[in-house]
C-alpha atoms as a PDB file:
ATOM      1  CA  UNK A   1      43.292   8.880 -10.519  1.00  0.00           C
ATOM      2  CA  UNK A   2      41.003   9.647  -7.183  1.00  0.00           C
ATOM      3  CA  UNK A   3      44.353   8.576  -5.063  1.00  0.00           C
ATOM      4  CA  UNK A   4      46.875  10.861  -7.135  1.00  0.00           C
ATOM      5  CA  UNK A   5      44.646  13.672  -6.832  1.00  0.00           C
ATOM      6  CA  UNK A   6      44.030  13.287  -3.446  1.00  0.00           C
ATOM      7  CA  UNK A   7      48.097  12.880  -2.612  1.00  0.00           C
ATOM      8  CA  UNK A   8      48.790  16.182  -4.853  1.00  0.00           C
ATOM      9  CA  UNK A   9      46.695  18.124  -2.399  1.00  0.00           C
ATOM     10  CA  UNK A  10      47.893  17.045   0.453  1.00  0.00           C
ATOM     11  CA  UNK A  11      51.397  17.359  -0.755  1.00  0.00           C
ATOM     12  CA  UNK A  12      50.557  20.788  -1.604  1.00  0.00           C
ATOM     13  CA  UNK A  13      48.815  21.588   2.044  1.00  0.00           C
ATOM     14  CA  UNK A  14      51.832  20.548   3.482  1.00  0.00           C
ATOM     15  CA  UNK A  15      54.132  22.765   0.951  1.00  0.00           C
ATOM     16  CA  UNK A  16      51.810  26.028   1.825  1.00  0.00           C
ATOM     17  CA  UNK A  17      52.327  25.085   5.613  1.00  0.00           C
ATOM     18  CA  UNK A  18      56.070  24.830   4.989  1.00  0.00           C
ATOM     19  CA  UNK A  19      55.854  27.977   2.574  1.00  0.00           C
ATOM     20  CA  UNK A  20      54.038  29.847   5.862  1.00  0.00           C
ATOM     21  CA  UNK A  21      56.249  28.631   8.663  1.00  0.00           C
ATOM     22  CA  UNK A  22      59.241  29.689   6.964  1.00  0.00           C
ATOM     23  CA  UNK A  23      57.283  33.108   6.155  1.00  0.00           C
ATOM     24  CA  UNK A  24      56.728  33.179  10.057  1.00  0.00           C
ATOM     25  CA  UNK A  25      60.109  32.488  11.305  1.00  0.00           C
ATOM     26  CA  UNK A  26      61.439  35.101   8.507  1.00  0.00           C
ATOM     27  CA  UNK A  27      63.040  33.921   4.103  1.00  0.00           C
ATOM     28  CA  UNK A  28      66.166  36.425   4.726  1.00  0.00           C
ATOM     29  CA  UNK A  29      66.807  34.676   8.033  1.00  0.00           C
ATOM     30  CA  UNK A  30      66.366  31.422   7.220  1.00  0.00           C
ATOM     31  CA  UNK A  31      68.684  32.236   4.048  1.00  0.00           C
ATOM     32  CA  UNK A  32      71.328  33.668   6.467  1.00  0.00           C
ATOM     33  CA  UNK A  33      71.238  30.527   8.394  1.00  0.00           C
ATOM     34  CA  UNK A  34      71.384  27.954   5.470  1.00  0.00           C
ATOM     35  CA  UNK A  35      74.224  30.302   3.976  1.00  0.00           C
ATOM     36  CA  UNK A  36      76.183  29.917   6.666  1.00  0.00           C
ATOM     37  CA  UNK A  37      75.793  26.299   6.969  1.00  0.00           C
ATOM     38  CA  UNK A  38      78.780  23.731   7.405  1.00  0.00           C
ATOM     39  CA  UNK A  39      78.254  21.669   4.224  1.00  0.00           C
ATOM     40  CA  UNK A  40      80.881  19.503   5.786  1.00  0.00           C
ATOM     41  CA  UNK A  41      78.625  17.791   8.587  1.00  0.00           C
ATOM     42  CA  UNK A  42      75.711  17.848   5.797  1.00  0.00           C
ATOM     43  CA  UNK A  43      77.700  15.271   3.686  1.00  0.00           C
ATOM     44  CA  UNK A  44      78.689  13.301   6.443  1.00  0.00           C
ATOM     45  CA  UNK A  45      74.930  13.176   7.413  1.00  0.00           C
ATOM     46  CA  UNK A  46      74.644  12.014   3.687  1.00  0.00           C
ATOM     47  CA  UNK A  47      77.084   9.432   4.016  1.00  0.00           C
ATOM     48  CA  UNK A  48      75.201   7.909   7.581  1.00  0.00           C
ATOM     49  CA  UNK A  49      71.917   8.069   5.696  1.00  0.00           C
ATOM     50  CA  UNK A  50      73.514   5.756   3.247  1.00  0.00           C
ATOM     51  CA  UNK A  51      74.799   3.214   5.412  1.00  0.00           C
ATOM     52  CA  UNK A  52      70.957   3.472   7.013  1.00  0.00           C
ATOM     53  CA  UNK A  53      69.430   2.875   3.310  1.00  0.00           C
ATOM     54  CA  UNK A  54      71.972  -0.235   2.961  1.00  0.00           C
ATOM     55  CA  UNK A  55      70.821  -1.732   6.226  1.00  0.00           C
ATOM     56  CA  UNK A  56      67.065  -1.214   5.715  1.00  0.00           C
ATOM     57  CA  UNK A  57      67.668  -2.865   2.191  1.00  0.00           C
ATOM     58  CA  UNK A  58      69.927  -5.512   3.872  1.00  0.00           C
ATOM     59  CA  UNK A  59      66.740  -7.135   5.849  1.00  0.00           C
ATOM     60  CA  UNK A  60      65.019  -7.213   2.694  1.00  0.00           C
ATOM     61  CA  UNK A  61      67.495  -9.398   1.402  1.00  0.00           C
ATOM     62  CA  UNK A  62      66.947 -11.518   4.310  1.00  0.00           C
ATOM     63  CA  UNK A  63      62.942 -11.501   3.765  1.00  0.00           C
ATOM     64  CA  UNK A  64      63.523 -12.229   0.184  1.00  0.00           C
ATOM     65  CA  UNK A  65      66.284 -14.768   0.559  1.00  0.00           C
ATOM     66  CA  UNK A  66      63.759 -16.617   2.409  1.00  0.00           C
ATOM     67  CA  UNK A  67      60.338 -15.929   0.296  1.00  0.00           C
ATOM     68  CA  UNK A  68      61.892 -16.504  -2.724  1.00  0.00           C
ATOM     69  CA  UNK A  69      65.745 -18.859  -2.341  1.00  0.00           C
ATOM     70  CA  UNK A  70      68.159 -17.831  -5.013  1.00  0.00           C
ATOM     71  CA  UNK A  71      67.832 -14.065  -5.469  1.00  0.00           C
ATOM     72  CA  UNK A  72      70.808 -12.195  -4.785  1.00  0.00           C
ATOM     73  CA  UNK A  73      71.293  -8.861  -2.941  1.00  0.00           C
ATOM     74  CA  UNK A  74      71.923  -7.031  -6.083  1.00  0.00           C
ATOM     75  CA  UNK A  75      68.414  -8.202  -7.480  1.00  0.00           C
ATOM     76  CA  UNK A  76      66.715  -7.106  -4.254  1.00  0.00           C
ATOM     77  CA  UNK A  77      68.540  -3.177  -3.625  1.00  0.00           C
ATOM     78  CA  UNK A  78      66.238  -1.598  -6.798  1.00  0.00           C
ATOM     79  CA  UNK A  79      63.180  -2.618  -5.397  1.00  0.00           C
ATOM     80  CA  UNK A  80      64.016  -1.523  -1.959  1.00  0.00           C
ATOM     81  CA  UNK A  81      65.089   1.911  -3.195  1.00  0.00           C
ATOM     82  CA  UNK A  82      61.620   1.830  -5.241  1.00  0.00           C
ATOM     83  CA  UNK A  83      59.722   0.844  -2.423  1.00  0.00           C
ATOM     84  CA  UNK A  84      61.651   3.668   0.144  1.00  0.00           C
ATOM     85  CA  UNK A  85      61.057   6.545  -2.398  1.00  0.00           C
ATOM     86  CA  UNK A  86      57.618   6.002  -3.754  1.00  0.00           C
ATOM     87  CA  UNK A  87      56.205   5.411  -0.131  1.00  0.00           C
ATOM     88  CA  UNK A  88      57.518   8.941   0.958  1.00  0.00           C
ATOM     89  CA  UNK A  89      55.659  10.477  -1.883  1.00  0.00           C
ATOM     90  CA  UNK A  90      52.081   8.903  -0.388  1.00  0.00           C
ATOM     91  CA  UNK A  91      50.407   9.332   3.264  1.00  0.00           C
ATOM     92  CA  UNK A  92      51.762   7.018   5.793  1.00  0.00           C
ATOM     93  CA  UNK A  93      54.318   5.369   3.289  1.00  0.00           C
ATOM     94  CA  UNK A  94      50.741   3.712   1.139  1.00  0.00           C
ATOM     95  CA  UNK A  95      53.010   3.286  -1.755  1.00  0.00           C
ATOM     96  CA  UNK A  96      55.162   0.336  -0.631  1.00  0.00           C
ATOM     97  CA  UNK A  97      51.602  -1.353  -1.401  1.00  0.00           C
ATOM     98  CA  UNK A  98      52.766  -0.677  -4.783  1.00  0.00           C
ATOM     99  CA  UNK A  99      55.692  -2.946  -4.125  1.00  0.00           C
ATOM    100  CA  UNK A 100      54.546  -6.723  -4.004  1.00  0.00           C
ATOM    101  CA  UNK A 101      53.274  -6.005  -7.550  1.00  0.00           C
ATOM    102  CA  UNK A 102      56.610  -5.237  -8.693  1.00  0.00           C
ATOM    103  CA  UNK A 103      57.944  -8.647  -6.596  1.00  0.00           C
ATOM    104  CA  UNK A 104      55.761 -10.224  -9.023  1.00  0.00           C
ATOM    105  CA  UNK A 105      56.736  -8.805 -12.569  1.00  0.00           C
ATOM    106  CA  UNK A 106      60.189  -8.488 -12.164  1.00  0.00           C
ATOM    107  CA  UNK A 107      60.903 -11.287  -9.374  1.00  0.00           C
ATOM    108  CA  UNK A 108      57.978 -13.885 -10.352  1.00  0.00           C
ATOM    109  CA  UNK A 109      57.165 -13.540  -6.468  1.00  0.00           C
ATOM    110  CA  UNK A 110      53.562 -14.186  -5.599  1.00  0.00           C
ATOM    111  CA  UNK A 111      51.935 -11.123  -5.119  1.00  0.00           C
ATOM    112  CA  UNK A 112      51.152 -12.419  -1.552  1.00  0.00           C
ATOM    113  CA  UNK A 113      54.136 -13.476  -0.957  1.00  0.00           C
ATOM    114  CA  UNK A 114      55.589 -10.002  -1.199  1.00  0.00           C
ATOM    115  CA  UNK A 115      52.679  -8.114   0.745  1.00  0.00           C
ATOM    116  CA  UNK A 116      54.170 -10.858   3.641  1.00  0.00           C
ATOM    117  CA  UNK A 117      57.658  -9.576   3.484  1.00  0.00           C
ATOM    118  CA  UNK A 118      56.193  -5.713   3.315  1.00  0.00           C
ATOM    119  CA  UNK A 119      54.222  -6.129   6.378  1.00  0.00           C
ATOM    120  CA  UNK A 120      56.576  -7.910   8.174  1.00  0.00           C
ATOM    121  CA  UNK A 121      59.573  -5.432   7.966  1.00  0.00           C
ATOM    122  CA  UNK A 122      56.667  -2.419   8.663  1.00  0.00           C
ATOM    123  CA  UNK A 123      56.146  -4.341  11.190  1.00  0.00           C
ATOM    124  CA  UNK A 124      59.273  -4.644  12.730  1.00  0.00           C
ATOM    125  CA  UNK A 125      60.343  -0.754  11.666  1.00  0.00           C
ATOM    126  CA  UNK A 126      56.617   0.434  13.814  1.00  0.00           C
ATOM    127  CA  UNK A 127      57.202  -1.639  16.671  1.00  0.00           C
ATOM    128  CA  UNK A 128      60.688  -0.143  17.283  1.00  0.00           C
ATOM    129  CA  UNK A 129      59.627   3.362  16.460  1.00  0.00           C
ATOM    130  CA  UNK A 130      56.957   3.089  18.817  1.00  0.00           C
ATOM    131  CA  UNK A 131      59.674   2.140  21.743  1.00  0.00           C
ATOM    132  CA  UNK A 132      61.384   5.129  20.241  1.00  0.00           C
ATOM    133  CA  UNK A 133      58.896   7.598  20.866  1.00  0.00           C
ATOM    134  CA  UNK A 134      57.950   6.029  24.186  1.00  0.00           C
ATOM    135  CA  UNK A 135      61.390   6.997  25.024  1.00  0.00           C
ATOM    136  CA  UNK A 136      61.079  10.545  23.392  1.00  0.00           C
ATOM    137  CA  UNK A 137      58.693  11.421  25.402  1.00  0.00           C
ATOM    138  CA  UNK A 138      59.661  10.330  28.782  1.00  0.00           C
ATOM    139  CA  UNK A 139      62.865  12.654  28.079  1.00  0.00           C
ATOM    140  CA  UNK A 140      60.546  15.277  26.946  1.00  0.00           C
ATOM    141  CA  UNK A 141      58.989  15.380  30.393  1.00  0.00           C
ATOM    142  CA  UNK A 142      62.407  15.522  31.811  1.00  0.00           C
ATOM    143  CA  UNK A 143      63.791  18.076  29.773  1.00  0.00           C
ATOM    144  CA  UNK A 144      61.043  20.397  31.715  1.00  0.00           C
ATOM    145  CA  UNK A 145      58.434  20.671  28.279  1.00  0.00           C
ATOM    146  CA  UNK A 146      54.787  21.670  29.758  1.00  0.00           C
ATOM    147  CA  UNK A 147      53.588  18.288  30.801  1.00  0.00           C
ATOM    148  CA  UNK A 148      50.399  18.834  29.153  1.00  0.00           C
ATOM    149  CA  UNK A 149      51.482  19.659  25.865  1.00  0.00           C
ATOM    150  CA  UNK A 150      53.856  16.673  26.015  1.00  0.00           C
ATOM    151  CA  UNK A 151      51.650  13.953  27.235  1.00  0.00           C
ATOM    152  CA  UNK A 152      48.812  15.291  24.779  1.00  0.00           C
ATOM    153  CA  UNK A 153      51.546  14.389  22.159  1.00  0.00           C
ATOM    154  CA  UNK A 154      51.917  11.224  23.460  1.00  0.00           C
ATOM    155  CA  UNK A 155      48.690  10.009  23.547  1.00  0.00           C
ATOM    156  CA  UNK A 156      47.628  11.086  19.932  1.00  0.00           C
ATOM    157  CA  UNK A 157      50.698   9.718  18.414  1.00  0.00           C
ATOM    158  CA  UNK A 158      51.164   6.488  20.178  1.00  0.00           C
ATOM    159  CA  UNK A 159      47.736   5.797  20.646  1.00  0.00           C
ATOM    160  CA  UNK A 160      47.312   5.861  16.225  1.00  0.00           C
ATOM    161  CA  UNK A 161      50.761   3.599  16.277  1.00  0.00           C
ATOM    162  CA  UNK A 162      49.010   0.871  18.664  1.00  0.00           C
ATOM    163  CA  UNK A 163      46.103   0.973  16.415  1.00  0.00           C
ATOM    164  CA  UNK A 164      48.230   0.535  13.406  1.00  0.00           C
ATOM    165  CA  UNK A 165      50.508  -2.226  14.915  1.00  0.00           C
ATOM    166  CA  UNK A 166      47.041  -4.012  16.332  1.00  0.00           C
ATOM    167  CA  UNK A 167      45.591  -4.009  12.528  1.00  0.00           C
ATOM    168  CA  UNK A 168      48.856  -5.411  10.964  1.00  0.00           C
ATOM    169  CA  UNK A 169      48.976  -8.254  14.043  1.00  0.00           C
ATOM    170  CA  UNK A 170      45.143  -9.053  13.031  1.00  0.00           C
ATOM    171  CA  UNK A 171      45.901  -9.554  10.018  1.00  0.00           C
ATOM    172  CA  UNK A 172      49.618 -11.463   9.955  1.00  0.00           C
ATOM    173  CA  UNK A 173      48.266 -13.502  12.475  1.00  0.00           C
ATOM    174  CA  UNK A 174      44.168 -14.238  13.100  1.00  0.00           C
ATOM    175  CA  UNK A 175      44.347 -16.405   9.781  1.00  0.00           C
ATOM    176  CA  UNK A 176      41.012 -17.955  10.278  1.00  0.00           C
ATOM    177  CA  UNK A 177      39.244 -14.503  11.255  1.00  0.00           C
ATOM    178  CA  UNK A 178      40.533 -12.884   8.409  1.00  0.00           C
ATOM    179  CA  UNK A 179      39.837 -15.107   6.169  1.00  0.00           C
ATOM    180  CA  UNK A 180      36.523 -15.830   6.911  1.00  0.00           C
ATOM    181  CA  UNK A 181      35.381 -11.919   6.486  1.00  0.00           C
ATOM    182  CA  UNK A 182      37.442 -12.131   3.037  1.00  0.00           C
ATOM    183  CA  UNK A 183      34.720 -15.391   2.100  1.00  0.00           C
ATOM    184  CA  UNK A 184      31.801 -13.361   3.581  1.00  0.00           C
ATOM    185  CA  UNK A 185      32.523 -10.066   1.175  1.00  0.00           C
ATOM    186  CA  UNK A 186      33.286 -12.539  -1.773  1.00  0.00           C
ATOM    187  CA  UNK A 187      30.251 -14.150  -1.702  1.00  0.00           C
ATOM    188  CA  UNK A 188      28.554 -10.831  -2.755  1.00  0.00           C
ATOM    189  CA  UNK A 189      28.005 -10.531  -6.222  1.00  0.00           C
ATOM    190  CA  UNK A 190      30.192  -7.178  -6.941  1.00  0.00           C
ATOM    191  CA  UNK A 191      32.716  -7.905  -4.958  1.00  0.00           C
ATOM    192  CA  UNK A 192      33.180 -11.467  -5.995  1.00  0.00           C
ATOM    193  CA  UNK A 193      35.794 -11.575  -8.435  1.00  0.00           C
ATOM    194  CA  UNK A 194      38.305  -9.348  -6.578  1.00  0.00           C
ATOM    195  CA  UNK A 195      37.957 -10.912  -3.640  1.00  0.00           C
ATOM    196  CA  UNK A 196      38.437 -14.363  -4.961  1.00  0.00           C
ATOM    197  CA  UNK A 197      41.837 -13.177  -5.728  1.00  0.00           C
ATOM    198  CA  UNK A 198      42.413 -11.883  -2.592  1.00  0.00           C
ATOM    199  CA  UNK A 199      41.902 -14.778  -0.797  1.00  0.00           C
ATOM    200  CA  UNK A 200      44.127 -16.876  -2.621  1.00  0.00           C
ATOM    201  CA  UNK A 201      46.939 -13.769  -2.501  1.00  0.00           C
ATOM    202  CA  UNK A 202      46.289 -14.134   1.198  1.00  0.00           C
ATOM    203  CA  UNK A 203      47.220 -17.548   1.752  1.00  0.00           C
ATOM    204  CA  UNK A 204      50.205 -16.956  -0.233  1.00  0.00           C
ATOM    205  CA  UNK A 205      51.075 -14.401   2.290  1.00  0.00           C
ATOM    206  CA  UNK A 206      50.276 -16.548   5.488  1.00  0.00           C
ATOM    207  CA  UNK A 207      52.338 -18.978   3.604  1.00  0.00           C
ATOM    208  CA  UNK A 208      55.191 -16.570   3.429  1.00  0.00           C
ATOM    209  CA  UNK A 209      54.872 -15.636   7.607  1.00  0.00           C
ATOM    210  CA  UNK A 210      54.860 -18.854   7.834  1.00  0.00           C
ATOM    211  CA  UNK A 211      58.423 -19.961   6.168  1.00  0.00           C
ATOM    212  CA  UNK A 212      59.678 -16.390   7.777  1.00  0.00           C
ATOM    213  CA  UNK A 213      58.792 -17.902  11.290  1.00  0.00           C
ATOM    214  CA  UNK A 214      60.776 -21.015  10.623  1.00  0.00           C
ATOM    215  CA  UNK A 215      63.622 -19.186   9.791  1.00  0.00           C
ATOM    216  CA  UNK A 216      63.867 -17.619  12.888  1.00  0.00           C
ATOM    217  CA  UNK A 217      65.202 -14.730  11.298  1.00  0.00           C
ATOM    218  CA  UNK A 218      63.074 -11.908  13.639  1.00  0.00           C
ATOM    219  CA  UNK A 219      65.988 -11.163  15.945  1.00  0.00           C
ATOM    220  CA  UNK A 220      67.974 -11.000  13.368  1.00  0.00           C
ATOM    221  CA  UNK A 221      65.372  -8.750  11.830  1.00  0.00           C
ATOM    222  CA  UNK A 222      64.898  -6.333  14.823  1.00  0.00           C
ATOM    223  CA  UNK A 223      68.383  -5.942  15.485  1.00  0.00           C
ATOM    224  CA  UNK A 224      69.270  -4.523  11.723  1.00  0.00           C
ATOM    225  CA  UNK A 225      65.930  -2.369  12.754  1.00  0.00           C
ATOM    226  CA  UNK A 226      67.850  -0.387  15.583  1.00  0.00           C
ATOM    227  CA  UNK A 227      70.737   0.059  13.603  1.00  0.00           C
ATOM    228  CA  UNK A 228      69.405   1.704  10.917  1.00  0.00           C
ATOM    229  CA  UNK A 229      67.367   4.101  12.933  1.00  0.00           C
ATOM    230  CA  UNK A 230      70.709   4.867  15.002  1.00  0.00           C
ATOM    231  CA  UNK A 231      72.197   5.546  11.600  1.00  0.00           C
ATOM    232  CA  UNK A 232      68.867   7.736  10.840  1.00  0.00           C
ATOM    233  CA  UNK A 233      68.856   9.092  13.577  1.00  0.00           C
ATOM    234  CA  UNK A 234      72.172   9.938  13.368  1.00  0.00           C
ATOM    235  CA  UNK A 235      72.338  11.371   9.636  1.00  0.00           C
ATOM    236  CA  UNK A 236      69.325  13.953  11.400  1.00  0.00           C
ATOM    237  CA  UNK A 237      72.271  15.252  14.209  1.00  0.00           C
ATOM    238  CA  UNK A 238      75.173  15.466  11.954  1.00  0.00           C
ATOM    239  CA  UNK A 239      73.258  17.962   9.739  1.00  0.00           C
ATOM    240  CA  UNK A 240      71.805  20.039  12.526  1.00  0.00           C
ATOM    241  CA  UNK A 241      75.359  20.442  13.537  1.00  0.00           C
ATOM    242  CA  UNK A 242      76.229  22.438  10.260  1.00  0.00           C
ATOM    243  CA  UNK A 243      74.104  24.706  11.796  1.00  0.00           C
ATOM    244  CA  UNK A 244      74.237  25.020  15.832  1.00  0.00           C
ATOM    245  CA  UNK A 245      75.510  22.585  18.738  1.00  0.00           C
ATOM    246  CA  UNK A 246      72.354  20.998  19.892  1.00  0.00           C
ATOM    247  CA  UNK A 247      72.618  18.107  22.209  1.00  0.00           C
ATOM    248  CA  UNK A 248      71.894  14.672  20.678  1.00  0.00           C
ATOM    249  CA  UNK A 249      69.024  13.699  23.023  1.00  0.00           C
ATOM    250  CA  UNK A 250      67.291  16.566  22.014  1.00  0.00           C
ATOM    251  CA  UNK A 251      67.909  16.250  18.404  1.00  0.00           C
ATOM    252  CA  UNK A 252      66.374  12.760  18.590  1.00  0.00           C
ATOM    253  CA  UNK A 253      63.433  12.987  20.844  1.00  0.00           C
ATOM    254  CA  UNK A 254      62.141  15.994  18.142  1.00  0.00           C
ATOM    255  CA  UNK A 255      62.836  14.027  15.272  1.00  0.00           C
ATOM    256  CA  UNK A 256      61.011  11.074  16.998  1.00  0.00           C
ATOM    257  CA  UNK A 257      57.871  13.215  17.360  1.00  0.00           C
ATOM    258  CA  UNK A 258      58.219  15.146  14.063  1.00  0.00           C
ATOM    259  CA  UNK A 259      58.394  11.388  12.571  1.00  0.00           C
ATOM    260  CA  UNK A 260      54.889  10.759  14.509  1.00  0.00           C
ATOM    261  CA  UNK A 261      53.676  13.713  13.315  1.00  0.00           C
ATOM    262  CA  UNK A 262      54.086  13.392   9.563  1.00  0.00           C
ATOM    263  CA  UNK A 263      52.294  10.004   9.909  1.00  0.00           C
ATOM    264  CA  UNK A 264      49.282  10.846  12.144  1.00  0.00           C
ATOM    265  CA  UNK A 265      49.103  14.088   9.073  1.00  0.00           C
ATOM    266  CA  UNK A 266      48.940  11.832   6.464  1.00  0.00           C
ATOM    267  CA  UNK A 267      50.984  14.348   4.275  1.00  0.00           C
ATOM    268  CA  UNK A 268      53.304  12.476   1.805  1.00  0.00           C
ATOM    269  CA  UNK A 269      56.441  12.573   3.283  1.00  0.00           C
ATOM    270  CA  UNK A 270      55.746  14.631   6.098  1.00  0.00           C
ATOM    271  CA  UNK A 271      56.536  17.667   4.058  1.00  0.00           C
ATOM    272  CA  UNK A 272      55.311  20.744   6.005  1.00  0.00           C
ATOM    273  CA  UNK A 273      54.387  18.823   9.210  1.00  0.00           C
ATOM    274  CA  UNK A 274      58.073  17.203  10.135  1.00  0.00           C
ATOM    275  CA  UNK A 275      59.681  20.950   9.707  1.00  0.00           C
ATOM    276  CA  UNK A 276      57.062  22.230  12.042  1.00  0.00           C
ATOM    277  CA  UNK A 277      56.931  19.951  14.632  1.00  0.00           C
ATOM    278  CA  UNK A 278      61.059  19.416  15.150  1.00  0.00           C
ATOM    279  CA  UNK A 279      61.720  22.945  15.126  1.00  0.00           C
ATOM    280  CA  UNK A 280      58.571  23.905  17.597  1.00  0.00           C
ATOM    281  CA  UNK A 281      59.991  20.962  19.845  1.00  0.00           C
ATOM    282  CA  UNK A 282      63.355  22.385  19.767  1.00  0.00           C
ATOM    283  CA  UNK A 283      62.330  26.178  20.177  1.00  0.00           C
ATOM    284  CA  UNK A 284      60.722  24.904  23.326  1.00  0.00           C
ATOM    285  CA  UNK A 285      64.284  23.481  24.410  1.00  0.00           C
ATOM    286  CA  UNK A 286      65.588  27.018  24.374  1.00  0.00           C
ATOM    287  CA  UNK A 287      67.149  26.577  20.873  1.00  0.00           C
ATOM    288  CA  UNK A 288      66.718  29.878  18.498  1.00  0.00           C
ATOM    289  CA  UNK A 289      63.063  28.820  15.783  1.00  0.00           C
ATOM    290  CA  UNK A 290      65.296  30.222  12.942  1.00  0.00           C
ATOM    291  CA  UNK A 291      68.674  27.999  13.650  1.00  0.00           C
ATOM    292  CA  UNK A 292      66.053  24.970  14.310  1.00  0.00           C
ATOM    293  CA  UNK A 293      64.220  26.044  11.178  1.00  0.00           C
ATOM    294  CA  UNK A 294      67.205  26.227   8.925  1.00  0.00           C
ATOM    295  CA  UNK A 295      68.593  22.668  10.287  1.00  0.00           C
ATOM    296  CA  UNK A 296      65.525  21.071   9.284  1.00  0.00           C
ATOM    297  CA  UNK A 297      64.815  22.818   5.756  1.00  0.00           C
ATOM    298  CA  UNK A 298      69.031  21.624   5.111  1.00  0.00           C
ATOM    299  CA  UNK A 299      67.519  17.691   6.321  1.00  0.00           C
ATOM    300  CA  UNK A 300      64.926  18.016   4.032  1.00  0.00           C
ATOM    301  CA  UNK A 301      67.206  19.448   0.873  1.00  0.00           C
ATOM    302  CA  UNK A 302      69.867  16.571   1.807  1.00  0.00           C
ATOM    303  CA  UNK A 303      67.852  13.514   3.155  1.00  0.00           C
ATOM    304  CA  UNK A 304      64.992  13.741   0.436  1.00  0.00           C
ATOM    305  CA  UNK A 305      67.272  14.370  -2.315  1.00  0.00           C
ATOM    306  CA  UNK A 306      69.013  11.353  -1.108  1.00  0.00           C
ATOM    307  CA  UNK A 307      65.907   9.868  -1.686  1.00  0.00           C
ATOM    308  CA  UNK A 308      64.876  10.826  -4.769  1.00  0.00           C
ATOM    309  CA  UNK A 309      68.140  10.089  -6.153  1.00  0.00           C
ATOM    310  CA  UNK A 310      68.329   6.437  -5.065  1.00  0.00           C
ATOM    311  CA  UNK A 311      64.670   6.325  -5.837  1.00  0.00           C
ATOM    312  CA  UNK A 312      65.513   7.111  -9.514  1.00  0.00           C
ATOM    313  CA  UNK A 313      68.784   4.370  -9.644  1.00  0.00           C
ATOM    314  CA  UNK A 314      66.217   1.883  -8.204  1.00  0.00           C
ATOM    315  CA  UNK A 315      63.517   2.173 -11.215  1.00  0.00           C
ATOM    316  CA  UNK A 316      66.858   2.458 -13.779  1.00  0.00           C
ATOM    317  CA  UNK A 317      68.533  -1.100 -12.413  1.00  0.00           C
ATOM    318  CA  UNK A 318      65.270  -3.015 -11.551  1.00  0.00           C
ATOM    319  CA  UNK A 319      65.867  -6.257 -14.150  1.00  0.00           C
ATOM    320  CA  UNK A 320      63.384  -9.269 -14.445  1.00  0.00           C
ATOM    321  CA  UNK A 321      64.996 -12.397 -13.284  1.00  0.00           C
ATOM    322  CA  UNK A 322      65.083 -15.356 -15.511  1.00  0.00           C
ATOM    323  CA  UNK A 323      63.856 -18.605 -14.177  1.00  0.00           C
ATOM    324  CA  UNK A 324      64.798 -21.593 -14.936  1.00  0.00           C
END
């Protein structure tokens, strides 16, 4: 109850700063701009979002083809649709946590099992993101932005990705260290019982890096990575062109820092925060706040409906596999 209530505010702090950035730049204006609107390039940047959902879900089926032999791509696409929607609707994507719990009713997946193939592909999405943004702002500074705003940008974001990539890597991989504090806290009497199951959830999940390493699926893995976020990134530029003729580098290096800033916000889907921080990038650029403004308000509307629609198809066709 304490977590829902606490994502319903923040959801609603970032709707009031999207209500009052929209107030700033001006409702008739952005209306004249999202009127006049190309709904052509819009559903083409549909269409590209879709091919980046189907290539995001096609590494879970690689994960899950190797966690658990036998399911079939069909089985896996709900739960990947689940996972995609519910963790926009929660700070930094905490719903996929939600996930492994579903592997395990529907799937019969050990519950560790699945929180292996979770961090994994986080894993692998943060550590390209992070080259992303390294990028982003290198071309920042080149573009000419004020190289103290810029760098300032730099260091809050990509500092708070290291630290999130480091606590993933201490986990997936000191095994000993981590499970030693896990015996330590179990030992107490009220925490005993919970983390009793935890430890044997957490083997399962070593177990499942494990089989994942032997594989040798992570090239694999990192390559479907970059495609889908040149697919994303790409779904972002096709709909800012129903609305003005930015150029692509520019389009990408603001939606690489709008990204970073609707995780370091912890604001469920970077509602508020994303629309902010791309346009303000942008605006900088030269481009006009209202024509940036519009573009992103026509991402959200498009992008997130996409979403939520998917979202909804996932929960309809997730089915529990019968074993044998």
């Amino acid at each position: 109850m304490t977590k829902r209530i606490l994502n319903a505010v923040l959801l609603t702090v970032g709707l009031l700063l999207l209500y009052f950035f929209i107030a700033k730049v001006g409702f008739r204006e952005v209306g004249q701009i999202l009127k006049k609107a190309n709904l052509i390039y819009c559903f083409l940047g549909v269409s590209v979002y879709i091919c980046a959902i189907a290539i995001h879900s096609r590494k879970w089926f690689l994960w899950s083809r190797i966690l658990r032999p036998g399911i079939s791509y069909k089985e896996i696409l709900p739960f990947y649709l689940v996972n995609s929607f519910v963790g926009n609707l929660t700070p930094f994507k905490g719903g996929e946590a939600s996930t492994p719990f579903l592997f395990n009713k529907f799937l019969k997946v050990p519950i560790g099992r699945g929180f292996s193939m979770v961090l994994l592909d986080r894993f692998s999405e943060l550590a390209v993101f992070a080259v992303i943004l390294f990028g982003s702002v290198f071309y920042l500074l080149l573009r000419g932005l004020p190289n103290s705003l810029v760098l300032r940008l730099f260091l809050v974001f990509f500092v708070f990705l290291i630290i999130f990539l480091g606590l993933i890597l201490l986990v997936l991989f000191l095994q000993k260290t981590t499970l030693k504090v896990i015996k330590i806290i179990a030992s107490l009497k009220y925490f005993s019982r919970f983390f009793i199951f935890l430890e044997k959830e957490i083997l399962q999940l070593y177990s499942g890096v494990a089989v994942a390493s032997k594989e040798k699926i992570y090239g694999k893995i990192i390559g479907l990575t970059i495609l889908a976020w040149v697919f994303e990134l790409g779904a972002f530029y096709l709909i800012f062109l129903s609305v003005s003729k930015p150029f692509f580098l520019d389009v990408l290096s603001a939606s690489a820092i709008s990204s970073a800033a609707s995780m370091a916000a912890f604001i469920p889907g970077g509602f508020g925060v994303g629309e902010i921080s791309a346009a303000s990038v942008l605006s900088l650029m030269g481009y006009p706040l209202v024509q940036m403004a519009g573009s992103m308000i026509l991402t959200r509307i498009f992008l997130t409906g996409v979403l939520f629609i998917s979202g909804l198809f996932g929960f309809f066709f997730m089915k529990e596999k019968i074993t044998d």
